[in-house]
C-alpha atoms as a PDB file:
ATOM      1  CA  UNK A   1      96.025 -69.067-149.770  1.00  0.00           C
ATOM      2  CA  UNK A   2      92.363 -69.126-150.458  1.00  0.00           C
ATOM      3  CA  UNK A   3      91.870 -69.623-154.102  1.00  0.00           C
ATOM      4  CA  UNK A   4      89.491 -72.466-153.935  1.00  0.00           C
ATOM      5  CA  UNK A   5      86.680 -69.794-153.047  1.00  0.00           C
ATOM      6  CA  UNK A   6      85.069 -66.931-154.761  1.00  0.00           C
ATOM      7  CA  UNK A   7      87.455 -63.277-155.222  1.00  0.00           C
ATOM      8  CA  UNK A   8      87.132 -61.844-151.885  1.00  0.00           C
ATOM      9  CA  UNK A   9      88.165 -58.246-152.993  1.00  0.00           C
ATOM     10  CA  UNK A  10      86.843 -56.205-155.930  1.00  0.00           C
ATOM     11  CA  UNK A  11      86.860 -59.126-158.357  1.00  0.00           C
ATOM     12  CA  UNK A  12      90.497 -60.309-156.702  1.00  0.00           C
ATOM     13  CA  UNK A  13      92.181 -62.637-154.484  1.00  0.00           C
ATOM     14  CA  UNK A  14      93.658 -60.882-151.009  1.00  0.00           C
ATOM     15  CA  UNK A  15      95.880 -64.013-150.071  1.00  0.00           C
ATOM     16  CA  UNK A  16      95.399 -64.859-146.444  1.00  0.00           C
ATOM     17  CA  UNK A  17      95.608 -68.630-144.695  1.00  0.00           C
ATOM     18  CA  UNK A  18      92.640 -69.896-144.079  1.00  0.00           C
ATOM     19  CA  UNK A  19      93.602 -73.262-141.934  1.00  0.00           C
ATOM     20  CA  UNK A  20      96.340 -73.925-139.622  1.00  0.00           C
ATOM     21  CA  UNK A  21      99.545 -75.442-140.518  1.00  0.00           C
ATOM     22  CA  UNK A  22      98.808 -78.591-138.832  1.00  0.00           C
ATOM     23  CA  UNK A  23      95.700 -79.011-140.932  1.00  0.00           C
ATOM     24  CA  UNK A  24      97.371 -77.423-144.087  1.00  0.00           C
ATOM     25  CA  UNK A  25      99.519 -80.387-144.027  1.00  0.00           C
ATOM     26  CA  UNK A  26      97.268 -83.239-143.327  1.00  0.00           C
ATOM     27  CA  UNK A  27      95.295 -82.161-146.244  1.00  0.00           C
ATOM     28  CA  UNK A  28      98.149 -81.567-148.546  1.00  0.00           C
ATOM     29  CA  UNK A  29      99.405 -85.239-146.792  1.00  0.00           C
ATOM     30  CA  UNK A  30     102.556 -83.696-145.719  1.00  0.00           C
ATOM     31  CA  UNK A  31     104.304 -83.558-142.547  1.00  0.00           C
ATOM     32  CA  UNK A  32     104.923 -80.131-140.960  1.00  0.00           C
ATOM     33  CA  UNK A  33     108.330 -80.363-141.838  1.00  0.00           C
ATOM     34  CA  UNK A  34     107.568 -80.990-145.776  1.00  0.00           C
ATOM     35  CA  UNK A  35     105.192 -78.233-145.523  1.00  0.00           C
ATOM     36  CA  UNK A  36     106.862 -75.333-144.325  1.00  0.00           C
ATOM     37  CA  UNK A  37     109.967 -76.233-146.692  1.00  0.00           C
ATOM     38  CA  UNK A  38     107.652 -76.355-149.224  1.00  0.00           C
ATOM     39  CA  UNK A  39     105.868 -72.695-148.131  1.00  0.00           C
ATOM     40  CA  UNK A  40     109.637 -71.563-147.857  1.00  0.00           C
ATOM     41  CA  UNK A  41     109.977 -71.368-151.582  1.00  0.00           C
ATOM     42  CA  UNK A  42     106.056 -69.901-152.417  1.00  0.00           C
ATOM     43  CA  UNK A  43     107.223 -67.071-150.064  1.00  0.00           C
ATOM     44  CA  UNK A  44     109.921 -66.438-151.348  1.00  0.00           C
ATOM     45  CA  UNK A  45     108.490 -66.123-155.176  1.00  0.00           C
ATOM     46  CA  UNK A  46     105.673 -64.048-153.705  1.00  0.00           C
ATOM     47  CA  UNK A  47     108.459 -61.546-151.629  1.00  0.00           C
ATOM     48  CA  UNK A  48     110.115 -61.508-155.605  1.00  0.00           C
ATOM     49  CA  UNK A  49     106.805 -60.539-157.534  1.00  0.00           C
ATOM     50  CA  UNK A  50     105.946 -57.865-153.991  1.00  0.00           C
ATOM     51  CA  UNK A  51     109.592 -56.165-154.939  1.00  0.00           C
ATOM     52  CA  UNK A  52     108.497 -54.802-158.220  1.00  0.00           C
ATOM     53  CA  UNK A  53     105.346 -52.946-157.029  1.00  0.00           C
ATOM     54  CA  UNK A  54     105.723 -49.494-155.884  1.00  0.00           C
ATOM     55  CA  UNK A  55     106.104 -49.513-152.328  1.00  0.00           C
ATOM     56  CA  UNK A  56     103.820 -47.987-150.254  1.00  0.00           C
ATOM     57  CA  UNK A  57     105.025 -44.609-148.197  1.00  0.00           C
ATOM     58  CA  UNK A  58     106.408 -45.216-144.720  1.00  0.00           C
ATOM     59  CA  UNK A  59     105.303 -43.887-141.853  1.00  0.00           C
ATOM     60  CA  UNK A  60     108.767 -43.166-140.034  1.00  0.00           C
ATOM     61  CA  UNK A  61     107.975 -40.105-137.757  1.00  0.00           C
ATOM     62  CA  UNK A  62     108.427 -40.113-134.123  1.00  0.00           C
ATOM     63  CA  UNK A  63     105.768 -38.960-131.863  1.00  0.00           C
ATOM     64  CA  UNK A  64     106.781 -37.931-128.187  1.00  0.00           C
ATOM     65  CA  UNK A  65     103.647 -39.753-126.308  1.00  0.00           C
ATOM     66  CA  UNK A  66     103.333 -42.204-127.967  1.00  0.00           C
ATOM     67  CA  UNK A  67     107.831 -43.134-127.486  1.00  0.00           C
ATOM     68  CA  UNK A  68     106.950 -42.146-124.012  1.00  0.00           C
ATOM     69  CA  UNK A  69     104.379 -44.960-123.623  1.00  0.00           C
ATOM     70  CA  UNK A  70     106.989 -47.490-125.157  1.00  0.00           C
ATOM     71  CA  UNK A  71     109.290 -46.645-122.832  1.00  0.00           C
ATOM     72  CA  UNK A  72     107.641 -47.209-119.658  1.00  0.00           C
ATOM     73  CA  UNK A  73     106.593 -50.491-120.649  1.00  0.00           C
ATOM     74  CA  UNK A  74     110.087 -51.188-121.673  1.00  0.00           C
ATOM     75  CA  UNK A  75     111.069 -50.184-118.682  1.00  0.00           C
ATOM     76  CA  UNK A  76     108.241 -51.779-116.149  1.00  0.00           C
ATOM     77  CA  UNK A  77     108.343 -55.054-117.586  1.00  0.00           C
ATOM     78  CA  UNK A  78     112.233 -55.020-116.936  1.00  0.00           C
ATOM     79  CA  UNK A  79     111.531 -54.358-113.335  1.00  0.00           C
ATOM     80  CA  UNK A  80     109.395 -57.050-112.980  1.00  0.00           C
ATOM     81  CA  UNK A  81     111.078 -59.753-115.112  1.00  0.00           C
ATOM     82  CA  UNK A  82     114.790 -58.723-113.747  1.00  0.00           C
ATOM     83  CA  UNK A  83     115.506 -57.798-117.369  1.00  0.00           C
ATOM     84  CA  UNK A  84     118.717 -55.577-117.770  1.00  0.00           C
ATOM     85  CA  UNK A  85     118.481 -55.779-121.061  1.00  0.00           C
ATOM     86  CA  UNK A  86     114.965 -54.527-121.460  1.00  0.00           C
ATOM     87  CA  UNK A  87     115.599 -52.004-119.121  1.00  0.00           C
ATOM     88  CA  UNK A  88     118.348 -50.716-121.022  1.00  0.00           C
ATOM     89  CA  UNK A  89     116.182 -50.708-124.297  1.00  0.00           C
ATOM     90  CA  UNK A  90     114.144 -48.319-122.401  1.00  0.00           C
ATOM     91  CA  UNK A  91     116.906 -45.941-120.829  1.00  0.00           C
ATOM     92  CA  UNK A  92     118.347 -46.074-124.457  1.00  0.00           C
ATOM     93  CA  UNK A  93     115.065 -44.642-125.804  1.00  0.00           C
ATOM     94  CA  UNK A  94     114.741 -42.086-123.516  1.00  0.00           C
ATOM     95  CA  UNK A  95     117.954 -40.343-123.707  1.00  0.00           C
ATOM     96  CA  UNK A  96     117.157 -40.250-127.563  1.00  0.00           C
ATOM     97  CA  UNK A  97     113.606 -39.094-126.979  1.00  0.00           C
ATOM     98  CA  UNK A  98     115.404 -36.245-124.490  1.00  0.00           C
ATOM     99  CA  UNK A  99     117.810 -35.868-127.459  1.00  0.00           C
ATOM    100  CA  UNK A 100     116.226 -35.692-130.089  1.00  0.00           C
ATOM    101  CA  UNK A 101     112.238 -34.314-129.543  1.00  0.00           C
ATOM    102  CA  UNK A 102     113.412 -30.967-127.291  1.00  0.00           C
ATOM    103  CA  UNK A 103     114.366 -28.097-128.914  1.00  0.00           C
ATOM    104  CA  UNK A 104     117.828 -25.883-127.516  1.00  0.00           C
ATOM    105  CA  UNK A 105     116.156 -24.302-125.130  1.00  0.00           C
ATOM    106  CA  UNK A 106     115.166 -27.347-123.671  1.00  0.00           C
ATOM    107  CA  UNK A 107     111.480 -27.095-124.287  1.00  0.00           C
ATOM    108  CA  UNK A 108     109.822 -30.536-125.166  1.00  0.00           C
ATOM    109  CA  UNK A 109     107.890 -31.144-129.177  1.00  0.00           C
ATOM    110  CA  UNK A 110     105.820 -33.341-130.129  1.00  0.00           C
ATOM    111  CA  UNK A 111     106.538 -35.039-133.403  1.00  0.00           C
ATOM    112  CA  UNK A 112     110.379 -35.813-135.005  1.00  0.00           C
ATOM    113  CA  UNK A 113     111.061 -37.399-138.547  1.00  0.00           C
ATOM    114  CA  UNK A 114     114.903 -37.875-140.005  1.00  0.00           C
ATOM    115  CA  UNK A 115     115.989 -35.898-136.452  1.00  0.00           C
ATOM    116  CA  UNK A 116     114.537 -33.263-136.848  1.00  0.00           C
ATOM    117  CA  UNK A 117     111.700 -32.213-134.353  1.00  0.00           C
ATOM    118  CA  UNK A 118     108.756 -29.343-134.591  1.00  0.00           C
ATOM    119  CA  UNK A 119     105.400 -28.172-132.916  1.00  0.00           C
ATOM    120  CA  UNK A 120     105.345 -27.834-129.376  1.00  0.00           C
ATOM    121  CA  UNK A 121     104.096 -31.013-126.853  1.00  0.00           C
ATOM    122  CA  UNK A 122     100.880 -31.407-126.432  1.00  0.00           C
ATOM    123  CA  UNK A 123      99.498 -32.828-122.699  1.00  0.00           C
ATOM    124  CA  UNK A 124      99.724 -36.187-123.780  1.00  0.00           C
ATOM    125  CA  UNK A 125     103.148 -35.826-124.514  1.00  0.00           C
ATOM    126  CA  UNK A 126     104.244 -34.280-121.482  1.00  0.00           C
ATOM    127  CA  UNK A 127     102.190 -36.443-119.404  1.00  0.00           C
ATOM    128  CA  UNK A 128     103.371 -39.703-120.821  1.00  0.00           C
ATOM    129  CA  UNK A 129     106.864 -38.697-120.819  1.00  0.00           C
ATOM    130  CA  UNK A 130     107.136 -37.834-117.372  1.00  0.00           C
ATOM    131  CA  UNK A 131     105.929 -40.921-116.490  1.00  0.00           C
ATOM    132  CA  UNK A 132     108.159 -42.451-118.704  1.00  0.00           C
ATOM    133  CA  UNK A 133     111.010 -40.827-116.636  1.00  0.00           C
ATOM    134  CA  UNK A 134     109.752 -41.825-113.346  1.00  0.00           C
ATOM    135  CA  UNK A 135     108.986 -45.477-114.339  1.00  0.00           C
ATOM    136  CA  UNK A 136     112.549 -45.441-115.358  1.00  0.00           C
ATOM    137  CA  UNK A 137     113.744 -44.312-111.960  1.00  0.00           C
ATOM    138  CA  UNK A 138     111.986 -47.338-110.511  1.00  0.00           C
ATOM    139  CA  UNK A 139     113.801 -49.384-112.919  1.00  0.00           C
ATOM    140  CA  UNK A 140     117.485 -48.352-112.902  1.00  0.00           C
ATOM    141  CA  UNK A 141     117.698 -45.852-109.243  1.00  0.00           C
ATOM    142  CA  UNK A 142     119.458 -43.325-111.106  1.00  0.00           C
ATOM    143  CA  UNK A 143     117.853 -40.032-109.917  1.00  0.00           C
ATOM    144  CA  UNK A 144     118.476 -37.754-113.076  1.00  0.00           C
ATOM    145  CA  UNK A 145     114.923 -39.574-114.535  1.00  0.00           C
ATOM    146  CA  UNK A 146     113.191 -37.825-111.889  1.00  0.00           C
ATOM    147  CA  UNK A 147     114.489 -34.382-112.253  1.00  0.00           C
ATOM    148  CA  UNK A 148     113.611 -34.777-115.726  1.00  0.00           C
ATOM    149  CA  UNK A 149     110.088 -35.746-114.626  1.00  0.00           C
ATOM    150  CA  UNK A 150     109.489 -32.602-112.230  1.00  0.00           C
ATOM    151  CA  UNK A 151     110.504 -30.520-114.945  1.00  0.00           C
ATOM    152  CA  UNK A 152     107.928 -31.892-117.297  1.00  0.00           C
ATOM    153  CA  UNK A 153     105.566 -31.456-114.764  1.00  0.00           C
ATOM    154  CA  UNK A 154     106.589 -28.158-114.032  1.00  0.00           C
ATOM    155  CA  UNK A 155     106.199 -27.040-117.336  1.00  0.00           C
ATOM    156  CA  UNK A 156     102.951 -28.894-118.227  1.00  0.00           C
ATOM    157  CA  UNK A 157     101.156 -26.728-115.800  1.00  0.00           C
ATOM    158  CA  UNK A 158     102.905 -23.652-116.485  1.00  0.00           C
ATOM    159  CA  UNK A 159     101.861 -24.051-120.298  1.00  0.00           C
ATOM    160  CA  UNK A 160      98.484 -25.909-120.073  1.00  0.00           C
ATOM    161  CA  UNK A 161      96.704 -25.587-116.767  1.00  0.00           C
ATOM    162  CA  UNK A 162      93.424 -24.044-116.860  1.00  0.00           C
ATOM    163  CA  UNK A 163      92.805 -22.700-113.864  1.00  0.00           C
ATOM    164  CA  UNK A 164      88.892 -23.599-114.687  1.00  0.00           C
ATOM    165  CA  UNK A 165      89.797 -27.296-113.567  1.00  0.00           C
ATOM    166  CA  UNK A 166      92.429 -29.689-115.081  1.00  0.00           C
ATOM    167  CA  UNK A 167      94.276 -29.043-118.751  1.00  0.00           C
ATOM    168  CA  UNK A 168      93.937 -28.210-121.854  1.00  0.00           C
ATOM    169  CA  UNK A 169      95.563 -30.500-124.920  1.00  0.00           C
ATOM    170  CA  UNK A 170      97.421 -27.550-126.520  1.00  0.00           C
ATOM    171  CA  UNK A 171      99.278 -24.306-125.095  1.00  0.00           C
ATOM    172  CA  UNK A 172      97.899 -21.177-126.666  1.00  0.00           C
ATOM    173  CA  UNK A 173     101.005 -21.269-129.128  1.00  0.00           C
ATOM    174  CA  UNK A 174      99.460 -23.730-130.963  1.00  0.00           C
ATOM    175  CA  UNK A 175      97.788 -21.427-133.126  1.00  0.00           C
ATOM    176  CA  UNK A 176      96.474 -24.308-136.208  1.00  0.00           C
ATOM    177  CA  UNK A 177      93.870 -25.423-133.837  1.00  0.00           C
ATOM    178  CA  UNK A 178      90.717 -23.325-133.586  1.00  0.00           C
ATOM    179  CA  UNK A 179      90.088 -23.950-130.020  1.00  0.00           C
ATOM    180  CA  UNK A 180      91.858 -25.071-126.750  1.00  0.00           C
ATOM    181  CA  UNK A 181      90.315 -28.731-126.048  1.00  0.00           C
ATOM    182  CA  UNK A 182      90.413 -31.063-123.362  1.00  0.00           C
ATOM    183  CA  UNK A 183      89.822 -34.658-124.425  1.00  0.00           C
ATOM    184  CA  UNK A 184      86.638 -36.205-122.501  1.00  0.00           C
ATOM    185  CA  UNK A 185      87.473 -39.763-122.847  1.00  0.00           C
ATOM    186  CA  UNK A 186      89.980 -42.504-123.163  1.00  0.00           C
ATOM    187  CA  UNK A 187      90.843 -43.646-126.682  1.00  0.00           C
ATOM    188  CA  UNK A 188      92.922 -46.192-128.190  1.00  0.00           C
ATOM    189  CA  UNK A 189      95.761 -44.222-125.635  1.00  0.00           C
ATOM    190  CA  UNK A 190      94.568 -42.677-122.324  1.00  0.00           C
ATOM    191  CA  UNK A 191      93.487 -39.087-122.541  1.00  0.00           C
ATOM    192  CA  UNK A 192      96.111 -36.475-121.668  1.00  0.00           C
ATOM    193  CA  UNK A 193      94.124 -35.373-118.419  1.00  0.00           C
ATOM    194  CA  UNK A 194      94.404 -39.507-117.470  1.00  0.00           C
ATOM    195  CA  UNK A 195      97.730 -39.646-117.963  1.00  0.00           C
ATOM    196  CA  UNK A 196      98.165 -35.944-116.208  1.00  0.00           C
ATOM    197  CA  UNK A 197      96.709 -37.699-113.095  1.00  0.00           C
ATOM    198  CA  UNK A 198      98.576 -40.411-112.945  1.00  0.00           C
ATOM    199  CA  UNK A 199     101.835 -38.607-113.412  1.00  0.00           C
ATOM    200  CA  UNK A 200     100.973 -36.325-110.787  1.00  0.00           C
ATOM    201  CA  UNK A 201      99.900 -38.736-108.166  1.00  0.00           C
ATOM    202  CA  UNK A 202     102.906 -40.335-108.733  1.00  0.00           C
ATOM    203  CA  UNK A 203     105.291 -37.267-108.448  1.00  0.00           C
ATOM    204  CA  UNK A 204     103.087 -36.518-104.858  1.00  0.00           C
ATOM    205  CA  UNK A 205     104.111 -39.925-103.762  1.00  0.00           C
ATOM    206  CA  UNK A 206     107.404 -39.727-103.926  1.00  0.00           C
ATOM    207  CA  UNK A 207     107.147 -36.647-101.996  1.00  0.00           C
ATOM    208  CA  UNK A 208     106.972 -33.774-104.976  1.00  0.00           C
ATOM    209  CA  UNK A 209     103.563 -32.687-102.670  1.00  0.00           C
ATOM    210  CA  UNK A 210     103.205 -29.145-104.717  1.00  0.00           C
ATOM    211  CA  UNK A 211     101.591 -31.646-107.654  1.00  0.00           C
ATOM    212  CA  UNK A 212      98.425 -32.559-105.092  1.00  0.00           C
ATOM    213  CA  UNK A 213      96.281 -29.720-106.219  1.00  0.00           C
ATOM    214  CA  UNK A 214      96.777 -29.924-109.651  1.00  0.00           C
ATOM    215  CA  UNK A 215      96.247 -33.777-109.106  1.00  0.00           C
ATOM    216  CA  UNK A 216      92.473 -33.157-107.026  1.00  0.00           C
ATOM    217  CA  UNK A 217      91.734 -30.200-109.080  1.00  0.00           C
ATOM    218  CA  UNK A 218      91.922 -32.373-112.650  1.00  0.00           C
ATOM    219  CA  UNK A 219      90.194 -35.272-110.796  1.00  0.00           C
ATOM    220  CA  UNK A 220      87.115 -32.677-109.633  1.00  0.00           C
ATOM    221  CA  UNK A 221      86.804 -31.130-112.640  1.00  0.00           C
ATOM    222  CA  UNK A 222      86.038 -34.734-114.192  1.00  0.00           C
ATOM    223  CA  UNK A 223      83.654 -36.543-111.644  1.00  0.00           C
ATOM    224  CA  UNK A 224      80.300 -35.088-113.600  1.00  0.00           C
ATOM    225  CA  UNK A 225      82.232 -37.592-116.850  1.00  0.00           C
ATOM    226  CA  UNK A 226      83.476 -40.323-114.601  1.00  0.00           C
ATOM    227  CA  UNK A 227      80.251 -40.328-112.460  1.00  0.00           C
ATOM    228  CA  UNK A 228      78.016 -40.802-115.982  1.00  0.00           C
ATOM    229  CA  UNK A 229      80.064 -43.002-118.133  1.00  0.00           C
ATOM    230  CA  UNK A 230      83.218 -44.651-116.121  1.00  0.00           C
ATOM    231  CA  UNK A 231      83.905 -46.548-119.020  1.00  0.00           C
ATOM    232  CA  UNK A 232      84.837 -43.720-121.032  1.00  0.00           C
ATOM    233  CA  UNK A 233      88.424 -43.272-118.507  1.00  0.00           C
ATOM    234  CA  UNK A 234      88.843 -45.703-117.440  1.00  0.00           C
ATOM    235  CA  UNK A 235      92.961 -44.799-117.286  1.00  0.00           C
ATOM    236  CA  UNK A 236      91.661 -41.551-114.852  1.00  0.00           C
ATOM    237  CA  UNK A 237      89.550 -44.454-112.874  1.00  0.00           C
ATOM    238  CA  UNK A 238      93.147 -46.051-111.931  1.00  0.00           C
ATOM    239  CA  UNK A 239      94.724 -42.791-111.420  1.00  0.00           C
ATOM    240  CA  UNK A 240      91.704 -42.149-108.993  1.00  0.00           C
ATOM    241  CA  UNK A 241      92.794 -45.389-107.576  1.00  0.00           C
ATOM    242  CA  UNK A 242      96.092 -44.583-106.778  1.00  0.00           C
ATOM    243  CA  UNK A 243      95.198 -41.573-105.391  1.00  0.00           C
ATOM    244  CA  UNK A 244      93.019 -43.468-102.646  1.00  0.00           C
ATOM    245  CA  UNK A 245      95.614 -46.178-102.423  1.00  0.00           C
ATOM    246  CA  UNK A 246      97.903 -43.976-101.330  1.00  0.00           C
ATOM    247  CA  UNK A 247      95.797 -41.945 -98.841  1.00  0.00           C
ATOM    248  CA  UNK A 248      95.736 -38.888-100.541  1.00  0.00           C
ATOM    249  CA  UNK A 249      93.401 -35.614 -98.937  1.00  0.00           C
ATOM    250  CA  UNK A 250      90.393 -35.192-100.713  1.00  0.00           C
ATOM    251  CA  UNK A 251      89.667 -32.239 -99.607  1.00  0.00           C
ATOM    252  CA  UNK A 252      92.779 -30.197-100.851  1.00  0.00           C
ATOM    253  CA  UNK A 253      92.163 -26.832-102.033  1.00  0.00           C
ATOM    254  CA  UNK A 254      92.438 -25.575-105.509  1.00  0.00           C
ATOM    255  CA  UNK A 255      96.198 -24.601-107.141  1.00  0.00           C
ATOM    256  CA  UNK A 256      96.512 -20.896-105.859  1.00  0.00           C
ATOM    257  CA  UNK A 257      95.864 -18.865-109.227  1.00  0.00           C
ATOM    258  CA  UNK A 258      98.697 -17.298-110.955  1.00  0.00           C
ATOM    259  CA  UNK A 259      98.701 -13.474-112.285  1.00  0.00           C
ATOM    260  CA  UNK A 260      95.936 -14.470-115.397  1.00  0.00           C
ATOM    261  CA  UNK A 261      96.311 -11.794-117.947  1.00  0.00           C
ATOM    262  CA  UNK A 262      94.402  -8.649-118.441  1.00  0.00           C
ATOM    263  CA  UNK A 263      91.356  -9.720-120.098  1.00  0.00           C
ATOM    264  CA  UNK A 264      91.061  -6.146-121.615  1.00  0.00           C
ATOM    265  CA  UNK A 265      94.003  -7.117-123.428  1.00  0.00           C
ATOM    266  CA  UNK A 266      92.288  -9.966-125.196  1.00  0.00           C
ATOM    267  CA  UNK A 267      88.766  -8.954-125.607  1.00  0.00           C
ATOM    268  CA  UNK A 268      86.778  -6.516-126.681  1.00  0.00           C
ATOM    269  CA  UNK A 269      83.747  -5.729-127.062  1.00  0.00           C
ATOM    270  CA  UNK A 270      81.834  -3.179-129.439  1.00  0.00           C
ATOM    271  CA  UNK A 271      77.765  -2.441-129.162  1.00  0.00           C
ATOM    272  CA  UNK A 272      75.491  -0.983-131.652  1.00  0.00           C
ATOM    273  CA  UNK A 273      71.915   0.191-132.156  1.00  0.00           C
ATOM    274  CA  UNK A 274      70.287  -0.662-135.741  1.00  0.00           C
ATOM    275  CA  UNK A 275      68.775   2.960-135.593  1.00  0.00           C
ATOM    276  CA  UNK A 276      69.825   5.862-134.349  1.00  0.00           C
ATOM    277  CA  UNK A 277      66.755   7.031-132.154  1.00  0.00           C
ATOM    278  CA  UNK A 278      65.069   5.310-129.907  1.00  0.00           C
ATOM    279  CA  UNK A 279      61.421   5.398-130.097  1.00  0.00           C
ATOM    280  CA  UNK A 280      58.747   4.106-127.135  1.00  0.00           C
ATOM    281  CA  UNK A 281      57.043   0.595-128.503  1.00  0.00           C
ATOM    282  CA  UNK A 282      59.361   0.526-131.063  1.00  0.00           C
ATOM    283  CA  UNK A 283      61.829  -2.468-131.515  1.00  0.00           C
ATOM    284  CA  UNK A 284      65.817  -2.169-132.042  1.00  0.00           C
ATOM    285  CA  UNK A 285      68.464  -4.287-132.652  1.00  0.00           C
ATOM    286  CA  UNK A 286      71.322  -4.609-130.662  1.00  0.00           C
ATOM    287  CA  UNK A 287      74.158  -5.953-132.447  1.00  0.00           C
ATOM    288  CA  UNK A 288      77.028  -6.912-129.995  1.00  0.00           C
ATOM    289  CA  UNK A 289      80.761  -8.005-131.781  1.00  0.00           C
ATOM    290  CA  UNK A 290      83.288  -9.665-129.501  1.00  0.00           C
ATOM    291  CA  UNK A 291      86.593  -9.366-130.916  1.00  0.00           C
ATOM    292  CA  UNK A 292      88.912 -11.958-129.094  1.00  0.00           C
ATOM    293  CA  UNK A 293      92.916 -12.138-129.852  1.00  0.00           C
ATOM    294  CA  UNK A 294      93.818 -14.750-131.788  1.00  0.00           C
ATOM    295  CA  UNK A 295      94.538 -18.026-129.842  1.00  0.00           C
ATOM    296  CA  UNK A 296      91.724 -17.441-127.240  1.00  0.00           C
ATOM    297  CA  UNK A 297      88.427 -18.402-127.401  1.00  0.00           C
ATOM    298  CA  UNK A 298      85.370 -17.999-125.222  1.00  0.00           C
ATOM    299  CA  UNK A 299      83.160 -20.747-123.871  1.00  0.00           C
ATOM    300  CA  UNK A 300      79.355 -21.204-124.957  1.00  0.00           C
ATOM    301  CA  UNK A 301      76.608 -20.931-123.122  1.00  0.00           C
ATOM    302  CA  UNK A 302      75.468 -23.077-121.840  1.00  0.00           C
ATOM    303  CA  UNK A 303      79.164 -24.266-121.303  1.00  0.00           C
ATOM    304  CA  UNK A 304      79.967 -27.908-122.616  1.00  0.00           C
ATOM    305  CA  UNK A 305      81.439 -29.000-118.806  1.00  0.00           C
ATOM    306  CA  UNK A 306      79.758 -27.901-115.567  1.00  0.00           C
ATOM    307  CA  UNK A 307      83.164 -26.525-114.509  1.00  0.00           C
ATOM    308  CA  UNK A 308      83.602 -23.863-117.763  1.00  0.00           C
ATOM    309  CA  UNK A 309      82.319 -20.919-117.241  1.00  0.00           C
ATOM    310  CA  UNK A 310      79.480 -19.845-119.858  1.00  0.00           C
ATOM    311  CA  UNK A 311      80.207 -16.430-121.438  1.00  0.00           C
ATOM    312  CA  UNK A 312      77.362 -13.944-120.721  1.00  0.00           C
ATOM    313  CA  UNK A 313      76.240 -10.354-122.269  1.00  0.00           C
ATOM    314  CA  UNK A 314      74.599  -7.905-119.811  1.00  0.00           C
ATOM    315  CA  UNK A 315      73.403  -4.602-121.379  1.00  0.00           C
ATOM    316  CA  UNK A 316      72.932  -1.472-119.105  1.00  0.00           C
ATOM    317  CA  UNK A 317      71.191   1.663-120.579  1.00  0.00           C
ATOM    318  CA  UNK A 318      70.870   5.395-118.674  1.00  0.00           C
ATOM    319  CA  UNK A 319      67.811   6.948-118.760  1.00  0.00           C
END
């Protein structure tokens, strides 16, 4: 366990194996058999002395993308092996996901500990559940998984399209984060906008066509990132894939815009002069305050993306 060497942690051991079994035992001059009997009872005194530390806190909470994910590769490696059993590991997990992480109006949360759910789904999680849903239709032909996807979808762009290009991570209810982000790259898990794409192509495929400009819109509004580093989504790269696989336009026009609220009802905008006369050569201050509702934001300028919009001041005077 590594205690012929020099403390390898603060002045401690940290056991770990440093050889294989096979060569454990030829140094020891055991057989593998001898050895592992004999590494039956260390383990077993070192599970013993483990049981009287504190244990450390468990992280038992349930997040919705991250179940989703599970279950669609539950479910596509049952296709593809002929598992039934696999596949029902998968359909099992979904009903409880569908069960347990929406609240009674149906509306879909993110995270769930002890069965009880809060906070509202981000894209991720409505992205990677409906195409948990549809993977599942694949796998079983029971048609309830897709209705269950299109309603997802549905309300993924009702809550988080930006009619700017593609979606943003939260839904303005989401009040604890200080802006409305969209992720620019693929992490350890695929960006919400990746796996909006892919969800999306796959819903126009099976003939769900409304999703196409939602699915060209997202995919335009990321070339300028996919053109300079491809490596950083490379999840969006194979939903840009499928989308030429399967023949899709490329020239589709943009999602026709829904009634966007009054932006006099969210901003405005107060002006004032430092002095109170204006004088020929002399300078003034013009202080400008922008007071914005909470749970909106406006963009810099110059804008972060080349498809936001950078907020501007003009300033007219008479006389």
């Amino acid at each position: 366990y590594g205690f012929d060497g020099e403390p390898n942690f603060r002045g401690r051991y940290v056991l770990y194996w440093p050889h294989g079994y096979d060569e454990t035992a030829k140094r020891e001059k055991l057989t593998a058999a001898a050895l592992m009997h004999r590494l039956s009872g260390i383990r077993a005194k070192l599970l013993a002395a483990r049981s009287q530390r504190k244990q450390p806190q468990l992280d038992d909470k349930s997040i919705t993308a991250w179940n989703a994910m599970t279950i669609e590769a539950f479910a596509y490696a049952g296709r593809i092996l002929g598992d039934r059993q696999t596949i029902g590991i998968a359909r099992n997990a979904a009903t409880e996901l569908l069960k347990t992480l929406r609240n009674r109006e149906g509306r879909l949360l993110h995270v769930s500990r002890r069965g009880s759910a809060k906070l509202d789904a981000y894209l991720d999680d409505y992205a990677a559940t409906a195409l948990a849903m549809l993977e599942l239709e694949r796998a079983t032909d029971e048609r309830q998984w897709r209705a269950h996807a299109t309603a997802l979808a549905d309300a993924m762009i009702e809550k988080l399209w930006d009619p700017a290009g593609a979606f943003h991570h939260a839904a303005p209810t989401v009040t604890h984060l200080i802006a409305r982000t969209k992720d620019l790259y693929d992490d350890a898990v695929p960006a919400g906008n990746s796996l909006a794409v892919r969800a999306l192509i796959e819903l126009v495929q099976l003939g769900e066509s409304r999703y196409l400009p939602y699915a060209a819109a997202t995919l335009r509004a990321y070339a300028p990132v996919l053109k300079q580093a491809p490596r950083a989504l490379p999840y969006m790269l194979a939903g840009l894939q499928d989308y030429r696989r399967y023949a899709l336009a490329e020239n589709v026009p943009p999602p026709a815009l829904a009634k966007l609220p009054d932006t006099a009802d969210l901003l405005k905008v107060r002006a004032r002069l430092d002095s109170a006369t204006l004088a020929r050569g002399r300078q003034t201050q013009l202080v400008v305050e922008l007071l914005i509702d909470e749970g909106w934001h406006v963009n810099a300028n110059p804008a972060s993306l080349e498809f936001l919009i950078p907020t501007a001041v003009e300033v007219s005077m008479d006389g």
